[in-house]
Protein backbone atom coordinates (compact mmCIF):
# COMPACT_ATOMS: atom_id res chain seq x y z
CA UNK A 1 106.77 235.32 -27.13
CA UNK A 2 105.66 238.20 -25.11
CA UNK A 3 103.20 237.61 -22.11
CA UNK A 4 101.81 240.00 -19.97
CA UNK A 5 99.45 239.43 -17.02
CA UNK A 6 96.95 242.77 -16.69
CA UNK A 7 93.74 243.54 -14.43
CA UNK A 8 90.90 244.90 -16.76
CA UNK A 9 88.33 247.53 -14.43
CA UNK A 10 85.12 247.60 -15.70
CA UNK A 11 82.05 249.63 -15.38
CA UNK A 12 80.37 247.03 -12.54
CA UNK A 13 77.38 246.78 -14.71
CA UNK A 14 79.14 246.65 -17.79
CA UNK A 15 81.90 243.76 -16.64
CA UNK A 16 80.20 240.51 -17.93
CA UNK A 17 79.80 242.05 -21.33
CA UNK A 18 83.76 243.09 -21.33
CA UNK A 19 84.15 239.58 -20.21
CA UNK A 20 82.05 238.36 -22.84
CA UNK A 21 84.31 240.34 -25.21
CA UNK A 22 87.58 239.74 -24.08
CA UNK A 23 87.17 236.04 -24.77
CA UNK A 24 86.72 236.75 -28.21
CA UNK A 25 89.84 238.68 -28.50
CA UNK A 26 92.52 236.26 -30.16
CA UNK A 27 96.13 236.45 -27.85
CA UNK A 28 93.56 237.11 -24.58
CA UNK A 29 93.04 234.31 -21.99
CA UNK A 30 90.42 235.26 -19.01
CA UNK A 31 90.97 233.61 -16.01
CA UNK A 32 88.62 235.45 -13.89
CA UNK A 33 86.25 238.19 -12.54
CA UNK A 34 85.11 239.68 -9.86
CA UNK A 35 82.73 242.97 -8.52
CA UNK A 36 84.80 244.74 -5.98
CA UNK A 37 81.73 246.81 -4.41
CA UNK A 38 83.17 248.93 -1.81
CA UNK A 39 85.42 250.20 -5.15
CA UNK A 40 82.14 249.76 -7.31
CA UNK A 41 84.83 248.15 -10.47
CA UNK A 42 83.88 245.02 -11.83
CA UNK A 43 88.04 243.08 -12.20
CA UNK A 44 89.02 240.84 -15.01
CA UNK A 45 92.30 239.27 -14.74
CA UNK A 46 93.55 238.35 -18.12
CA UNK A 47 96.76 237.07 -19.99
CA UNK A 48 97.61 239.07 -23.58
CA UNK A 49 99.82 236.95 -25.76
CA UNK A 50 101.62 238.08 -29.19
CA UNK A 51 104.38 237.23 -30.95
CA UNK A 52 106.21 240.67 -30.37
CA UNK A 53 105.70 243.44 -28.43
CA UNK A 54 103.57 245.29 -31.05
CA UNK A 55 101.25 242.48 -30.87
CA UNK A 56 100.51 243.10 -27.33
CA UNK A 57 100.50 246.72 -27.29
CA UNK A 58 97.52 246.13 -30.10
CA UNK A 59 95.77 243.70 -27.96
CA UNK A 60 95.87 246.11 -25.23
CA UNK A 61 94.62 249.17 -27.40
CA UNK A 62 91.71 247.06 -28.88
CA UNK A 63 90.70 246.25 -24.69
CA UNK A 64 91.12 250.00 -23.66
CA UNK A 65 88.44 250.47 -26.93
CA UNK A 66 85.30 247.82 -25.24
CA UNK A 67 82.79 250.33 -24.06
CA UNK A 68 82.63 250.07 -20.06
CA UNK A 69 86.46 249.55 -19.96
CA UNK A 70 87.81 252.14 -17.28
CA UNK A 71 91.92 251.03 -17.38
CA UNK A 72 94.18 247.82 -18.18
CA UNK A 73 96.74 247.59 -15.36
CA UNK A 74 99.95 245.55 -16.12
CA UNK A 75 100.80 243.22 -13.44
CA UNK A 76 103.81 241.35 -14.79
CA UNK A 77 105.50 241.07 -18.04
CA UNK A 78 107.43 238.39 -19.47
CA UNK A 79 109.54 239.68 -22.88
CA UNK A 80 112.66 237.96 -22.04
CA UNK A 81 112.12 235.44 -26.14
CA UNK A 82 111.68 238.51 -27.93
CA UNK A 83 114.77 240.31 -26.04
CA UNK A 84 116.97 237.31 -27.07
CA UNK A 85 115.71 237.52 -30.74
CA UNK A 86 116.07 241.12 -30.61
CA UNK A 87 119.85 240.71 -29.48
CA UNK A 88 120.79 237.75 -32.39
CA UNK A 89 119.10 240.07 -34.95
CA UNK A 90 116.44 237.70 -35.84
CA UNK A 91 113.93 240.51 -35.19
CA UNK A 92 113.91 244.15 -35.45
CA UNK A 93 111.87 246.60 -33.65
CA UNK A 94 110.01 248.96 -35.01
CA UNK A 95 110.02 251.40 -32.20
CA UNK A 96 113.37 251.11 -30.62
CA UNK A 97 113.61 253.14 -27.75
CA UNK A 98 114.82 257.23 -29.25
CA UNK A 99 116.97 259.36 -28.00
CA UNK A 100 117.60 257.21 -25.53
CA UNK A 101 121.57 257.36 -25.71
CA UNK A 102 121.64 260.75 -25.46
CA UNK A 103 119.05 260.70 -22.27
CA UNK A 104 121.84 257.91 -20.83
CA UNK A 105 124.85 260.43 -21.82
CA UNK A 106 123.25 263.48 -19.90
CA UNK A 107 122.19 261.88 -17.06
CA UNK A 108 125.93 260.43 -16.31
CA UNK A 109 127.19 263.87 -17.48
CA UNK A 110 125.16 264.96 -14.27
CA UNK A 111 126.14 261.80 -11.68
CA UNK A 112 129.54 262.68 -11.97
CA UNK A 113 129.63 266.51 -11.51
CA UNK A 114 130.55 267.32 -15.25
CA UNK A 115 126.89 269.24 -15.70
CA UNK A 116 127.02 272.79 -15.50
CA UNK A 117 123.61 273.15 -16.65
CA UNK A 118 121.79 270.51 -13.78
CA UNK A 119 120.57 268.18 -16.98
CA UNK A 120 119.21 270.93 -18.63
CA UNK A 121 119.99 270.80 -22.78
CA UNK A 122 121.93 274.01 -23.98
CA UNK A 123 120.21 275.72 -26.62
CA UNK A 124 123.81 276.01 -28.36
């Protein structure tokens, strides 16, 4: 199960009402607040929980959309379950990572002197 651990900035006179918000939010735990007034934010830390990845990414879209939300910072992530399921096949992604291979192939074409082109794709 994916867990992430995220600061939520707030408007300052906005933040309660985010608060208020976020704890209706299923997969989102609040464990506090605070108004930082020399930086005039109002912080909520919070923990987003989903079953995959997607979950939490949709968690995190539906925070960025609470009016008086400024940013959602991601301080640690824990996907390690959902790696493990990824790697027996019990789950699939739907957004593996593209071109990613290829990205991988060039850049080791480049560490070890066999790019002419500096990394740069041929049009060819």
């Amino acid at each position: 199960m994916p867990i992430v651990s995220c600061v939520v900035a707030c408007e300052p006179e906005k933040g309660f009402s985010v608060e208020k918000e976020l704890l209706e939010i299923p997969g989102v735990e609040v464990y506090g607040s605070g108004l930082k007034e020399k930086e005039n934010v109002h912080y909520v830390i919070v923990v987003l929980e989903g079953e995959t990845y997607e979950d939490v990414e949709a968690i995190e879209k539906r925070i960025k959309e609470i009016d008086g939300v400024l940013y959602v910072g991601v301080v640690e992530a824990y996907f390690l379950d959902e790696y493990e399921k990824i790697e027996k096949g019990e789950i699939v992604p739907s957004n593996p990572f593209h071109g990613l291979k290829r990205s991988e192939k060039l850049a080791e074409r480049f560490y070890f002197g066999e790019d002419e082109d500096n990394g740069k794709e041929s049009d060819a």
